[in-house]
Protein backbone atom coordinates (compact mmCIF):
# COMPACT_ATOMS: atom_id res chain seq x y z
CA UNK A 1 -13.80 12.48 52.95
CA UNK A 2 -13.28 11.96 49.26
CA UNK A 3 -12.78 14.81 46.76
CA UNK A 4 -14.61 15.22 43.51
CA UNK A 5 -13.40 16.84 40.99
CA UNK A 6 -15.57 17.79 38.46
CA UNK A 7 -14.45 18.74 34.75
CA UNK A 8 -15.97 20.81 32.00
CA UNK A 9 -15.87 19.97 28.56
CA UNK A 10 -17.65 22.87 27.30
CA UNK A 11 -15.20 25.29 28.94
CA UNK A 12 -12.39 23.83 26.76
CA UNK A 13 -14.74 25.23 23.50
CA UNK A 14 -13.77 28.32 21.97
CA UNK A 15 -16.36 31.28 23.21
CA UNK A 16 -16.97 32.85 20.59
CA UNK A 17 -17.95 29.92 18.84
CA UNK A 18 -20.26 29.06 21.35
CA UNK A 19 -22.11 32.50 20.85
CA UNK A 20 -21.88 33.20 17.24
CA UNK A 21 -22.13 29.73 15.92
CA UNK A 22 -25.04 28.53 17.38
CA UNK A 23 -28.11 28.04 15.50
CA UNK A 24 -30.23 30.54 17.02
CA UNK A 25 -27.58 33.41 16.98
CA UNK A 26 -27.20 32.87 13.41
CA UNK A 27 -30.81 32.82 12.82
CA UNK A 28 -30.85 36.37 14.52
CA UNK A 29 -27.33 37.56 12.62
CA UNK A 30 -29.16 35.99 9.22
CA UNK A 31 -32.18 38.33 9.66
CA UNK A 32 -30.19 41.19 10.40
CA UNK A 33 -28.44 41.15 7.61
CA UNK A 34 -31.10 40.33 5.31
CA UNK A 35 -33.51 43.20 6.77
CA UNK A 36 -30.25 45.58 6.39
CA UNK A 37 -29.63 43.98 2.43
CA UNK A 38 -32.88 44.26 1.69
CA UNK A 39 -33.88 48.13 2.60
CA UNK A 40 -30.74 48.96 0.84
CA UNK A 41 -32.35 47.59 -2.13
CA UNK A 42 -36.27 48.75 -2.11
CA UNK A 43 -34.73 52.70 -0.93
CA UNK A 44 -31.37 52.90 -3.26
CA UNK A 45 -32.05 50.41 -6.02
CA UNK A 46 -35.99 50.28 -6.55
CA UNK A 47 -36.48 54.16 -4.65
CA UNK A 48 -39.17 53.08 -3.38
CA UNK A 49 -40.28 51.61 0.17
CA UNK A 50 -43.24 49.96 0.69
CA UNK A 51 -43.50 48.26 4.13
CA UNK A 52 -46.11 46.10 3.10
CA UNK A 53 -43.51 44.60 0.56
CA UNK A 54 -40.81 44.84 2.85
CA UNK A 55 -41.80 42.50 5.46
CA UNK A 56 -43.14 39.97 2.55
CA UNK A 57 -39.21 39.72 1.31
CA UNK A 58 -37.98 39.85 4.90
CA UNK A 59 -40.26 36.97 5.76
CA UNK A 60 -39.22 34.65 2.43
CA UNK A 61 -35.77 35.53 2.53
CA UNK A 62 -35.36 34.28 6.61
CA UNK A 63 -37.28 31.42 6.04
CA UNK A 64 -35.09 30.35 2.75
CA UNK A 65 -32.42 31.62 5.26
CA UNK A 66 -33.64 29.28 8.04
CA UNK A 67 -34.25 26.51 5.19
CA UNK A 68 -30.93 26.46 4.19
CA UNK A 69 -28.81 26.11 7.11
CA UNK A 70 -30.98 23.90 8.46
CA UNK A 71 -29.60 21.54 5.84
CA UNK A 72 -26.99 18.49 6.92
CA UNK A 73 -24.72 17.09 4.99
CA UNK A 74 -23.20 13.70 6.12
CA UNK A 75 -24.84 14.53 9.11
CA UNK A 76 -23.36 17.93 9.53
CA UNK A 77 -24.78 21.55 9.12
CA UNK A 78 -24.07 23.42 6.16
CA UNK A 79 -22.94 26.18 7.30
CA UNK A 80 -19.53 24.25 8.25
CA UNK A 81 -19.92 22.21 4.81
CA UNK A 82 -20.26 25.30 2.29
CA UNK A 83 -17.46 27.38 3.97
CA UNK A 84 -14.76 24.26 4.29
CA UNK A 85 -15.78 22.73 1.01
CA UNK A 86 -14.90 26.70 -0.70
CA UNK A 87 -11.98 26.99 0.91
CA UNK A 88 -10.62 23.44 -0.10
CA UNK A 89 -11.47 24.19 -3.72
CA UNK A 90 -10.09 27.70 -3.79
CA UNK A 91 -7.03 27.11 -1.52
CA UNK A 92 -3.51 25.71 -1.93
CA UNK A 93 -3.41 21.78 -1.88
CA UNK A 94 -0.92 19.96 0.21
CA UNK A 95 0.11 16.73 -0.13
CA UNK A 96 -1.36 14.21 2.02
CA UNK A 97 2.03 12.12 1.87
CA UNK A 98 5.78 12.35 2.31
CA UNK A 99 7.32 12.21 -1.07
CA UNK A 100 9.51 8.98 -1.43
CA UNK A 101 12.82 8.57 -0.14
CA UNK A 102 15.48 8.12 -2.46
CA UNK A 103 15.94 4.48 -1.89
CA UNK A 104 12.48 3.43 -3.42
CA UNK A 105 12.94 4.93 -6.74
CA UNK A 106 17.01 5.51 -7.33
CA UNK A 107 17.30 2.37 -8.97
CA UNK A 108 16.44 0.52 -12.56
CA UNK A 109 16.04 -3.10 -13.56
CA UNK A 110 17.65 -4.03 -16.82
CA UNK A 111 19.12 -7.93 -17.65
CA UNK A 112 17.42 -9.50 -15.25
CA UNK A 113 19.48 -7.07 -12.56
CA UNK A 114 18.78 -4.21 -10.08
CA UNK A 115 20.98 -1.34 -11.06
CA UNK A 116 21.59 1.14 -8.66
CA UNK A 117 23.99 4.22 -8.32
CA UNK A 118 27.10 2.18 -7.45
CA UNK A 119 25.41 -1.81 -7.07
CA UNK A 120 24.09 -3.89 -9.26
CA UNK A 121 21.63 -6.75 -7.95
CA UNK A 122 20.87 -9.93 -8.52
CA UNK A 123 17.84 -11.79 -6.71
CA UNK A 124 17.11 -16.06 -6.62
CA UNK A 125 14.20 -17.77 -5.68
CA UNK A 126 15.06 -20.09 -3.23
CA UNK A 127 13.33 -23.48 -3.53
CA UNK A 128 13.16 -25.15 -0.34
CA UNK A 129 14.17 -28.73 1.10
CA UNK A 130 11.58 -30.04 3.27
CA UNK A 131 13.71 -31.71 6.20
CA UNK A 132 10.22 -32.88 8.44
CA UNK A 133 10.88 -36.19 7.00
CA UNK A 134 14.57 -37.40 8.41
CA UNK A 135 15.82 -38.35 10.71
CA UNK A 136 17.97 -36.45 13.86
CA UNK A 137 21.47 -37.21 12.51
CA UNK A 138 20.44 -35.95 8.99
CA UNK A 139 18.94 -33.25 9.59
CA UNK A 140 22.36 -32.07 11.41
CA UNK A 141 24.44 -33.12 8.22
CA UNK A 142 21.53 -30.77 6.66
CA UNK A 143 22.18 -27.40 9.15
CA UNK A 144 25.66 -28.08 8.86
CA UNK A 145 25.88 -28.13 5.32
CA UNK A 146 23.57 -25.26 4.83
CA UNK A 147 25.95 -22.96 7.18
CA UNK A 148 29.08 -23.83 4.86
CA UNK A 149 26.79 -22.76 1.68
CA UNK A 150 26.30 -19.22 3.47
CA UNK A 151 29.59 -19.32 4.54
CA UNK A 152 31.37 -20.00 1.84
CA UNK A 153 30.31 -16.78 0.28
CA UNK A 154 33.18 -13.87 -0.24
CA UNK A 155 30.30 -11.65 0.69
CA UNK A 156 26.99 -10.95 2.35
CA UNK A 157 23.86 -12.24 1.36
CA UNK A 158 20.57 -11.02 2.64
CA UNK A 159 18.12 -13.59 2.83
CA UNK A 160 13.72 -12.41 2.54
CA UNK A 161 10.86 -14.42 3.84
CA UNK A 162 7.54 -13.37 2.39
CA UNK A 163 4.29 -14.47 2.06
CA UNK A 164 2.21 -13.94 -1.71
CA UNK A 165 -0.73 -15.03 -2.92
CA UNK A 166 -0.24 -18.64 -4.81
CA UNK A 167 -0.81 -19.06 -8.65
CA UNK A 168 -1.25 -22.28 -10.35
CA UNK A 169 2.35 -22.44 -11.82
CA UNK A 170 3.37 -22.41 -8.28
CA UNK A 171 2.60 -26.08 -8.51
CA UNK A 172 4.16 -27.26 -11.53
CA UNK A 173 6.79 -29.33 -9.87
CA UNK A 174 3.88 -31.61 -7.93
CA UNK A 175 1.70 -31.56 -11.19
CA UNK A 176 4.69 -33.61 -12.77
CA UNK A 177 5.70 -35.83 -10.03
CA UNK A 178 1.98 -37.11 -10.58
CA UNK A 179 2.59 -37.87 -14.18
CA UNK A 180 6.05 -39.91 -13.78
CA UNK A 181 4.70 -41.99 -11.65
CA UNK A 182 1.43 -42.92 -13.11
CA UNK A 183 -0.24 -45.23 -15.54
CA UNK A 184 -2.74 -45.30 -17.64
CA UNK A 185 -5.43 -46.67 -15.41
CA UNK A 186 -4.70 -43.63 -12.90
CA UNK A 187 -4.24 -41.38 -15.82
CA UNK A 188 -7.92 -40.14 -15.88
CA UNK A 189 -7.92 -39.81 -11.64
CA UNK A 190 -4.92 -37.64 -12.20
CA UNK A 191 -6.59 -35.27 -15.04
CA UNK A 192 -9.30 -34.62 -12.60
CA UNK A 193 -7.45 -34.37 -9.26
CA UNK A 194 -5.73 -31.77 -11.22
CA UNK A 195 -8.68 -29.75 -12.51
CA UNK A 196 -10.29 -29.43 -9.42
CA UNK A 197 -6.79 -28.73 -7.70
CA UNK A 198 -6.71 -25.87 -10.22
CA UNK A 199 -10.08 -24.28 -9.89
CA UNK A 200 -9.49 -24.56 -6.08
CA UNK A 201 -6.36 -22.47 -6.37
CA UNK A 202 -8.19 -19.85 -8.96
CA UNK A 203 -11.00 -19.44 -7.19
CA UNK A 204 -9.59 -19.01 -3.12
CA UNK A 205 -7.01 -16.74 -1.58
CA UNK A 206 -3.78 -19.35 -0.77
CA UNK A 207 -0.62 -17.60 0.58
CA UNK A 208 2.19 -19.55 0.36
CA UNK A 209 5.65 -18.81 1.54
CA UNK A 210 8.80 -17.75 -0.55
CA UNK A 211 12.31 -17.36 0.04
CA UNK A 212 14.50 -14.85 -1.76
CA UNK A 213 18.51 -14.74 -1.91
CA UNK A 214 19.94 -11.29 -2.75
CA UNK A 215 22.93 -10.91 -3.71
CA UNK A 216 24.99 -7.76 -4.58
CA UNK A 217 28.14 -6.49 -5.80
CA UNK A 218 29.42 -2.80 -5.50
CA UNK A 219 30.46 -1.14 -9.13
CA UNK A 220 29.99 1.73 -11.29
CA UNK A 221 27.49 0.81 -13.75
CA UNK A 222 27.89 4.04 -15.93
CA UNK A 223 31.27 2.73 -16.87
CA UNK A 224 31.25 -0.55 -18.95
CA UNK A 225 34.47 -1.76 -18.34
CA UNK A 226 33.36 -1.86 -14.32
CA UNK A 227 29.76 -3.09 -15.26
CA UNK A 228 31.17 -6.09 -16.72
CA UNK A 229 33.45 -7.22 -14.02
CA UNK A 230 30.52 -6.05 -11.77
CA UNK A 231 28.37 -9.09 -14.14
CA UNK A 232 30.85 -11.50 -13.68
CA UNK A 233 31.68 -11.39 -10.47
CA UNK A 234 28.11 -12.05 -9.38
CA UNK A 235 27.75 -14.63 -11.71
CA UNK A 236 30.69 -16.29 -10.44
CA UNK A 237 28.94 -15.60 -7.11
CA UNK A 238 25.64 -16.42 -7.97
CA UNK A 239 26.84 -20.31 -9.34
CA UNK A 240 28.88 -20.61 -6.33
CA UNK A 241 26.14 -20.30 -3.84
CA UNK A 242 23.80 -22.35 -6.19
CA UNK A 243 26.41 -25.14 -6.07
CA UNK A 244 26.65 -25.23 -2.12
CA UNK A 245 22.68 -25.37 -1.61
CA UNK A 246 22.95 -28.19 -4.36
CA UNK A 247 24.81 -30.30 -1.61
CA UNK A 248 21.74 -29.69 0.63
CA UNK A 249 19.12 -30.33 -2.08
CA UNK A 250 17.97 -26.61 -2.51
CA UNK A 251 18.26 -25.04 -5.86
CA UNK A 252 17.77 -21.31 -6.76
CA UNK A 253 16.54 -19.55 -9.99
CA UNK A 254 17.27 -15.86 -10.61
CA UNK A 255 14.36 -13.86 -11.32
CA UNK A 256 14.03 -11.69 -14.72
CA UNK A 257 12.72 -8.87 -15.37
CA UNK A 258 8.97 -9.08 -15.35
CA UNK A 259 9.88 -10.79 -11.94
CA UNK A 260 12.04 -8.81 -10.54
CA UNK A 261 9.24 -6.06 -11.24
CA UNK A 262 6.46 -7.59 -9.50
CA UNK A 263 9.10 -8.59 -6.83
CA UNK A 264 10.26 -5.19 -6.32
CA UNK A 265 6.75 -3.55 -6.30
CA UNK A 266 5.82 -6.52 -3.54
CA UNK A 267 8.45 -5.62 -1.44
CA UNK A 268 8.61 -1.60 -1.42
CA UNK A 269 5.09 -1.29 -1.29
């Protein structure tokens, strides 16, 4: 024989909110207190009681009474509106958020660099080698040669992958690869390939994918004399890494400032 175990929702409701929050017992608590509010008035105020206009008030005020909470608001009563929407404008606000941690706001771009506390930043661009087109043995050579560029490095180099909506400038390179190799029979094909290439690209949603070097170099920026060895030495770095991709056909170009802005506002988002 199978048990059946039965469960209660309304037990796990507050009692006295089931008794003194229903609509009826507020109807009876409202007309109470109105009856009460409203003798006080026509025997202390007016000093004099007329039954006649007693009941009349008693009867307007509990049907404004009923009237109003009656009332919904986004589908609720209220009664639970008024009293939560008083206390949120009289109370203390809280902040719906945790305040940011340190690391997205302790640092400044200046000179095309991110400046932090005791780093200063540099971040590339990396344009990419499409290797779908040879062969098995080259694209070893490739891999192999691309390990020696990271390796090659005196220090670590963090490497980003992200996706961002594509602009127009995006494809600058392809829009002149068509030009040096046409003529001027194709030259009017060309001009309109490329405006309706460009209104495509306006006017839809692309993502394309980017890769980011970042490279970094521990100093104290708030003394010169170590903020300019700090410079150099990722410079040197910077051209040293640029030279090894060169051997693989990748190049890199550091972002400035307006970049590194909209860069740094992509990625701490």
């Amino acid at each position: 024989m199978k048990s059946v175990r039965i469960y209660k929702d309304d037990i796990r409701t507050h009692i006295l909110r089931s008794l003194f929050f229903t609509d009826t017992a507020l109807v009876v608590i409202g007309s109470i207190v109105i009856g009460a509010l409203l003798y006080f008035l026509f025997v202390y105020v007016f000093h004099s009681f007329n039954w006649g206009y007693y009941i009349s008030s008693l009867f307007l005020g509990v049907l404004c009474f009923i009237l109003f909470i009656t009332q919904r608001i986004d589908n609720q009563p209220i009664f639970k509106v008024v009293p939560r929407a008083i206390r949120f404008t009289t109370g203390k606000k809280n902040q719906r958020f945790a305040d940011l941690e340190d690391y997205f706001v302790d640092f400044t771009i200046k000179d095309n660099l991110i400046v932090r506390d005791n780093t200063i930043i540099g971040v590339y661009e990396i344009e990419p080698f499409d290797v779908a087109l040879l062969n098995e043995q080259d694209r070893e050579h490739f891999y192999v040669k691309l390990k020696q560029a990271i390796h090659i490095l005196s220090s670590q180099i963090q490497l980003i992958v992200k996706k961002d909506q594509a602009k127009t400038t995006d494809y600058s390179n392809h829009f002149f690869s068509l030009y040096e190799s046409s003529s001027k029979k194709r030259e009017q094909l060309i001009n309109q390939y490329l405006e309706d290439l460009t209104t495509i690209i306006d006017e839809n949603h692309f993502m394309m994918t980017r890769h980011f070097a970042v490279l970094s170099i521990p100093c104290d920026p708030t003394k010169p004399n170590s903020l300019v060895q700090g410079v150099k030495r990722l410079n040197d770095l910077s051209l040293r890494f640029a030279q090894s991709l060169a051997l693989c056909n990748i190049s890199i170009q550091a972002l400035e400032n307006e970049q590194l802005k909209h860069f740094m506002k992509e990625t701490l988002r």
